[in-house]
Protein backbone atom coordinates (compact mmCIF):
# COMPACT_ATOMS: atom_id res chain seq x y z
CA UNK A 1 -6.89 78.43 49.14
CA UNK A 2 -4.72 77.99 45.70
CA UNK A 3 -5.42 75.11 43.85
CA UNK A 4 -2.60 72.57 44.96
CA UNK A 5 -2.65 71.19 40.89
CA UNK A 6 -1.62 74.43 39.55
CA UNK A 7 1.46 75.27 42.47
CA UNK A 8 4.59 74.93 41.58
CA UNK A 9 6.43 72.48 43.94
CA UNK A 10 8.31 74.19 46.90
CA UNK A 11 12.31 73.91 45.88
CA UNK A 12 13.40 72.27 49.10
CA UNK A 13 16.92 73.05 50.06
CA UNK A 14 19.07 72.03 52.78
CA UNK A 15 22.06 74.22 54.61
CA UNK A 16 24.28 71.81 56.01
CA UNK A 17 27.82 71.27 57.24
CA UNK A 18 28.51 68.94 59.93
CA UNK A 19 31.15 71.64 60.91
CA UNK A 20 30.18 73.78 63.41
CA UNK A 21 30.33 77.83 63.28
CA UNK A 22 30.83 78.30 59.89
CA UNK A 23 27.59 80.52 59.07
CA UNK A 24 25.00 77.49 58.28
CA UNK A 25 22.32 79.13 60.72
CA UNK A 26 23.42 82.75 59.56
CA UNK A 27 23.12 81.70 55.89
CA UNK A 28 19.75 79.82 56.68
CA UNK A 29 17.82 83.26 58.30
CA UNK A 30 19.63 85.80 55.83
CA UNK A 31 19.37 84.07 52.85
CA UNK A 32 15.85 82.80 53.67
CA UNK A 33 14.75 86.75 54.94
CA UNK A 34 16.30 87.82 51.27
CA UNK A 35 14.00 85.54 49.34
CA UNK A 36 11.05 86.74 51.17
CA UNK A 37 12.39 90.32 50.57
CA UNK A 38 12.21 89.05 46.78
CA UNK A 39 8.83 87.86 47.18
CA UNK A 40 9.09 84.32 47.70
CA UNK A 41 7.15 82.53 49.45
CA UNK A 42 9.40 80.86 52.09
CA UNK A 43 9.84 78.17 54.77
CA UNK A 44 12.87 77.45 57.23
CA UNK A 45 12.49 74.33 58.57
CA UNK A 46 15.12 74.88 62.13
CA UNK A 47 16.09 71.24 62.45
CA UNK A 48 18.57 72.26 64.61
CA UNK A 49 17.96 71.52 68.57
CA UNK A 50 20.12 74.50 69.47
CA UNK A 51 16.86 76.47 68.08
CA UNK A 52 19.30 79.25 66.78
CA UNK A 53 17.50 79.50 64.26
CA UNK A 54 14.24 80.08 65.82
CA UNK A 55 15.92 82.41 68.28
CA UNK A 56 17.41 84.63 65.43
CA UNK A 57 13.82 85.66 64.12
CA UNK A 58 12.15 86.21 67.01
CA UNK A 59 10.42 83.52 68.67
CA UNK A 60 11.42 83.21 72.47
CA UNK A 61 12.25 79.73 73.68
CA UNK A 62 8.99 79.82 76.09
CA UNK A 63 6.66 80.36 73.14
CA UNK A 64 7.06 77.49 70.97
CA UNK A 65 4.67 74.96 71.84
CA UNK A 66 4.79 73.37 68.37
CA UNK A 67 7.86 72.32 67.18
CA UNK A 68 9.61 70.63 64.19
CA UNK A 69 9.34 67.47 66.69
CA UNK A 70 5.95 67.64 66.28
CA UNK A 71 5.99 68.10 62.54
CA UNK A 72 8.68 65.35 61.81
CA UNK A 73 6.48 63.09 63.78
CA UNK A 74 3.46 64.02 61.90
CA UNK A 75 1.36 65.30 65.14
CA UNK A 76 1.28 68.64 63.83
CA UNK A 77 0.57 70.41 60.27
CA UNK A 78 1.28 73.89 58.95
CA UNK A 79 -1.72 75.16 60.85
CA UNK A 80 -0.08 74.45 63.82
CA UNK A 81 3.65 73.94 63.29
CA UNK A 82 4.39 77.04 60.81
CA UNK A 83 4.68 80.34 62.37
CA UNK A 84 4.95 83.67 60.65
CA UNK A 85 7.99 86.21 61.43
CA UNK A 86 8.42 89.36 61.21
CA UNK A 87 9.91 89.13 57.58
CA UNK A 88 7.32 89.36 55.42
CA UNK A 89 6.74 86.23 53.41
CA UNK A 90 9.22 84.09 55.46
CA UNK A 91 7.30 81.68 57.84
CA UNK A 92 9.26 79.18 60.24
CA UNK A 93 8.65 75.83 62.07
CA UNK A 94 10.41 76.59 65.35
CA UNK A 95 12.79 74.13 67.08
CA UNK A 96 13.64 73.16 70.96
CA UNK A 97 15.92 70.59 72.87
CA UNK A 98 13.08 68.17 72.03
CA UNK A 99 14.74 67.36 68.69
CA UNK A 100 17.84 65.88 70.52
CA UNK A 101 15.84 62.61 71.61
CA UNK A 102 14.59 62.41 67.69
CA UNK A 103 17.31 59.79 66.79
CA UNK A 104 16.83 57.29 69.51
CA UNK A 105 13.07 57.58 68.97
CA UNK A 106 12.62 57.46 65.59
CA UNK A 107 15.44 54.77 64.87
CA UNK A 108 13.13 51.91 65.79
CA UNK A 109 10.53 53.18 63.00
CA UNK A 110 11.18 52.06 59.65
CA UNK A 111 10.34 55.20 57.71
CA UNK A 112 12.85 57.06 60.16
CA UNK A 113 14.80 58.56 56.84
CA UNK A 114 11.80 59.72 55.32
CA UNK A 115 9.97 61.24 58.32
CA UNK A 116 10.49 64.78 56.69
CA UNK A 117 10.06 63.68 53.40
CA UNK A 118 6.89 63.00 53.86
CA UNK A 119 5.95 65.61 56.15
CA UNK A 120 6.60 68.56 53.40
CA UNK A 121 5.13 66.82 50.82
CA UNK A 122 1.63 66.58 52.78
CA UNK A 123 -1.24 68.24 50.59
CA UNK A 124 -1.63 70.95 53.39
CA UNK A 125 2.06 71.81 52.81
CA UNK A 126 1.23 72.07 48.97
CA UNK A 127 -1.58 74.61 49.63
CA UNK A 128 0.82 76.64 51.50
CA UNK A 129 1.90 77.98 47.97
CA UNK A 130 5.90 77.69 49.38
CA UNK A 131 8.60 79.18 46.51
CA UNK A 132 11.46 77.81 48.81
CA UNK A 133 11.77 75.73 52.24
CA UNK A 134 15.26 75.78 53.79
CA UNK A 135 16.35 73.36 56.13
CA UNK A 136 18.87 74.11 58.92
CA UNK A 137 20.62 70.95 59.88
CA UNK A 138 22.43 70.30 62.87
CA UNK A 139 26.43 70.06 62.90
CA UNK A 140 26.54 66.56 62.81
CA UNK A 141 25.42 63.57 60.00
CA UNK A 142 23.21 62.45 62.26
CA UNK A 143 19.14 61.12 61.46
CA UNK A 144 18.14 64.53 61.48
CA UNK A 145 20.70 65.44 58.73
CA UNK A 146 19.92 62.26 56.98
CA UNK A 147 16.12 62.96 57.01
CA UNK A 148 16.87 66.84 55.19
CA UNK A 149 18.76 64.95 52.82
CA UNK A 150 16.25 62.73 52.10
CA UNK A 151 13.72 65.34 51.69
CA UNK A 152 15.87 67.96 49.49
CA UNK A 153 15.97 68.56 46.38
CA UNK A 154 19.38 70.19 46.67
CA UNK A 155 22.36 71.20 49.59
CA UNK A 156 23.74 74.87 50.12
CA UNK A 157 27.09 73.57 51.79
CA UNK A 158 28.51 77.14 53.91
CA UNK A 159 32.14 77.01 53.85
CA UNK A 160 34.28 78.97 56.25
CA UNK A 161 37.21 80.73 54.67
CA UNK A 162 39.55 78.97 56.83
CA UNK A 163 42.83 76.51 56.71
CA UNK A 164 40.36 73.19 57.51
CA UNK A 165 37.67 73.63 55.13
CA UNK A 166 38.17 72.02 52.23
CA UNK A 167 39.08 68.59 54.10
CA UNK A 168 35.69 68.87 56.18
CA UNK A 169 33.59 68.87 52.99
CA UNK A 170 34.75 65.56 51.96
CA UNK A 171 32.71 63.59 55.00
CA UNK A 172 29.61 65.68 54.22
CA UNK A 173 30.13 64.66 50.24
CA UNK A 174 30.42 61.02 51.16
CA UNK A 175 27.54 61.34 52.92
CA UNK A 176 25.27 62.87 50.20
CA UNK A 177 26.52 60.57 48.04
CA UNK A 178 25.02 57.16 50.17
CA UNK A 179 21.58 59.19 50.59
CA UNK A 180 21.56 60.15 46.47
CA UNK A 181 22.72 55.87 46.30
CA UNK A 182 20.28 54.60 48.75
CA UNK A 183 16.97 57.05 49.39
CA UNK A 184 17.36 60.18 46.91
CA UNK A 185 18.70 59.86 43.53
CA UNK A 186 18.27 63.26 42.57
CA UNK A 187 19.46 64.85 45.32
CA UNK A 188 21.85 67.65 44.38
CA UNK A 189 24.88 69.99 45.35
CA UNK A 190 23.12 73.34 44.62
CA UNK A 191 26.79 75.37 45.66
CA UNK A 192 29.13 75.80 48.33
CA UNK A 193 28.93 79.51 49.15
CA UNK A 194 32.54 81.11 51.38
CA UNK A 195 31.46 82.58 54.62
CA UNK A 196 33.29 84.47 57.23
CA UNK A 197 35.84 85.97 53.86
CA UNK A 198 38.05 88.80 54.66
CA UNK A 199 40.12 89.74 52.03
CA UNK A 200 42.48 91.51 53.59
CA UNK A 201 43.40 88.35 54.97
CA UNK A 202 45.72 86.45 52.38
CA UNK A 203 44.63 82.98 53.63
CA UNK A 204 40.89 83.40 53.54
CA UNK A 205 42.03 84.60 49.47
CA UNK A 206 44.23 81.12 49.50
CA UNK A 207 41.22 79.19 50.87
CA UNK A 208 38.74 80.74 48.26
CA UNK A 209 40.76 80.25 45.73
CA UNK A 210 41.53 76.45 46.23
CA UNK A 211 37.54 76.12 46.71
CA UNK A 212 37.06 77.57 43.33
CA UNK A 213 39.84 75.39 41.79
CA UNK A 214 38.70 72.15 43.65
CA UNK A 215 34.70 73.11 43.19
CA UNK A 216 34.13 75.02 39.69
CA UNK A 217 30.95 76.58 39.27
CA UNK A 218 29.95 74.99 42.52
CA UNK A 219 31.23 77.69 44.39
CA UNK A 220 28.56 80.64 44.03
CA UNK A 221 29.95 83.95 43.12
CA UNK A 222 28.89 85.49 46.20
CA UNK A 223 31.13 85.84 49.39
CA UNK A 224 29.68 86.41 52.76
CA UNK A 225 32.58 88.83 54.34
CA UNK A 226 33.11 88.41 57.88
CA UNK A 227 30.82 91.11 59.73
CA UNK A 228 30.47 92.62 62.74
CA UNK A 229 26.20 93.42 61.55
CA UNK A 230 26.07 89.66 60.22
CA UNK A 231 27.20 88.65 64.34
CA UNK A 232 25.30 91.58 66.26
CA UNK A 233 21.69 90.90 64.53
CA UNK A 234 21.01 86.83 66.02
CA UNK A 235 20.89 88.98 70.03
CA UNK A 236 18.33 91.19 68.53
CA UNK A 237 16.00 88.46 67.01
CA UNK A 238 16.41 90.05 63.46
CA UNK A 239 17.91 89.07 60.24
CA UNK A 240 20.72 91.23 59.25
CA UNK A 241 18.76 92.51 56.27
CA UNK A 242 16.12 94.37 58.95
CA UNK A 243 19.52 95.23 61.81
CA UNK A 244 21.15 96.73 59.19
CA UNK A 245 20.10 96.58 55.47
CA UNK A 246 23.00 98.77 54.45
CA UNK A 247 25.73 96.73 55.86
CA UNK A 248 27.97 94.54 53.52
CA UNK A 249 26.34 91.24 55.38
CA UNK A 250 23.11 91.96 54.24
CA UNK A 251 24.02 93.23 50.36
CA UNK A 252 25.99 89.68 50.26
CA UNK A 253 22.91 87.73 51.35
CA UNK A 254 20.47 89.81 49.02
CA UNK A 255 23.38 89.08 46.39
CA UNK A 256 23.15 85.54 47.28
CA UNK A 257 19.01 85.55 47.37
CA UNK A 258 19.09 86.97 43.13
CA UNK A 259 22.14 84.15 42.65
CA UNK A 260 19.80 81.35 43.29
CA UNK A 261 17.06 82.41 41.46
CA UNK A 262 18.76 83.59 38.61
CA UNK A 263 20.53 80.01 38.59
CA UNK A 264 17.12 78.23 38.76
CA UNK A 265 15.23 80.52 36.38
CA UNK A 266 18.14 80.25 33.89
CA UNK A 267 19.11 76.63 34.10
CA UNK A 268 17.39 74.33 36.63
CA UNK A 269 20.03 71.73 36.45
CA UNK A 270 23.00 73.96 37.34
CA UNK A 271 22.56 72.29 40.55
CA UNK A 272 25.97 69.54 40.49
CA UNK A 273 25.76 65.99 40.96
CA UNK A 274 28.87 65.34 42.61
């Protein structure tokens, strides 16, 4: 077992946009698959009751008899909760429908925001020897998104390369803004990263560009094109880097994967305080 004193704390990240089908699942397997494929250590947390998540590497919705229920509740530890995938190095805490009743149960108990928060930060977490744990959130600012807030150290906002986006980002800002005021001051915008991109498409360019002008360095370099291999991999349980690791999907996510760390190893407070 390593010794807990000398591991580097896991960087916990959450994807979130309370926008639906914009790539937050498909950047959460990919970019966590291209981390492991790096040789980081990783965790995705799917705190996501659609399970997509979970159902994009692998584990059938019959066989997943501990969930992140069970972990957010604390009646279940990595021993039982985290389950290894078929990406080497990338582990996963699986999710079902169960997570749906999570706000009306947990809104009565008074550490409700801090139910994950404390659950990753458990000593038997620490001797897991985690580089990175991603969080998918739901598409909603609901308790579930509050709680991966709470316990991040940073957001990966997706952003779809389309005529709404920028205006949808502002909700999800204010909101990161009352958890950084009320429960996590150093919560941070790690980047908004443009998904779904074709460029021979003069308003995804428009969209980009305005992102870039609006955002600064907050916008990563990378640009997730829109991909017939990024869609086709979720119905065969894989990441995109293992369906097809020569397809432009899975060089923008490995592209992606080396952005982060080279932002972290460079300067660890890149990440924006908006």
């Amino acid at each position: 077992m390593p010794d807990i004193l000398q591991t580097r704390p896991a960087r916990i990240i959450a994807i979130a946009n309370q926008k639906g089908g914009v790539g937050k699942t498909t950047t959460a397997i990919n970019l966590g698959a291209a981390l492991a494929r790096a040789g980081r250590q990783v965790l995705l947390v799917d705190l996501d009751p659609q399970g997509n998540a979970s159902t994009g590497l692998g584990l059938d919705r019959g066989d997943r008899p501990v969930t992140t229920y069970d972990f957010l509740l604390g009646d279940a530890g990595p021993d039982r909760a985290f389950r290894m995938t078929e990406v080497e190095n990338l582990r996963i805490v699986p999710a079902t429908t169960d997570l749906s009743s999570a706000d009306i149960e947990l809104i009565s108990n008074e550490k409700r925001s801090y139910m994950l928060h404390d659950a990753l930060r458990s000593p038997e977490v620490a001797a897991e020897a985690l580089d990175y744990v991603l969080i998918d959130c739901p598409p909603s600012l609901n308790l579930l998104t509050v709680n991966a807030l709470v316990a991040a150290h940073a957001v990966i906002v997706p952003l779809q390369s389309e005529f709404f986006a920028l205006e949808g980002l502002s909700q999800l800002m204010m909101t990161i803004r009352e958890v950084r005021q009320t429960a996590n001051p150093d919560l941070r915008i790690e980047g908004v990263v443009m998904t779904m991109s074709d460029r021979r498409n003069n308003l995804s360019q428009q969209v980009e560009a305005d992102a870039r002008e609006n955002l600064g360095e907050l916008v990563f370099r990378t640009v997730v094109p829109r991909n017939v291999r990024l869609s086709e991999a979720p119905s065969f349980a894989m990441s995109v880097l293992d369906y097809d690791p020569a397809s432009a999907g899975s060089a923008a996510y490995r592209a992606l994967a080396q952005e982060l760390i080279a932002r972290e190893s460079t300067n660890p407070e890149v990440a924006a305080h908006v």
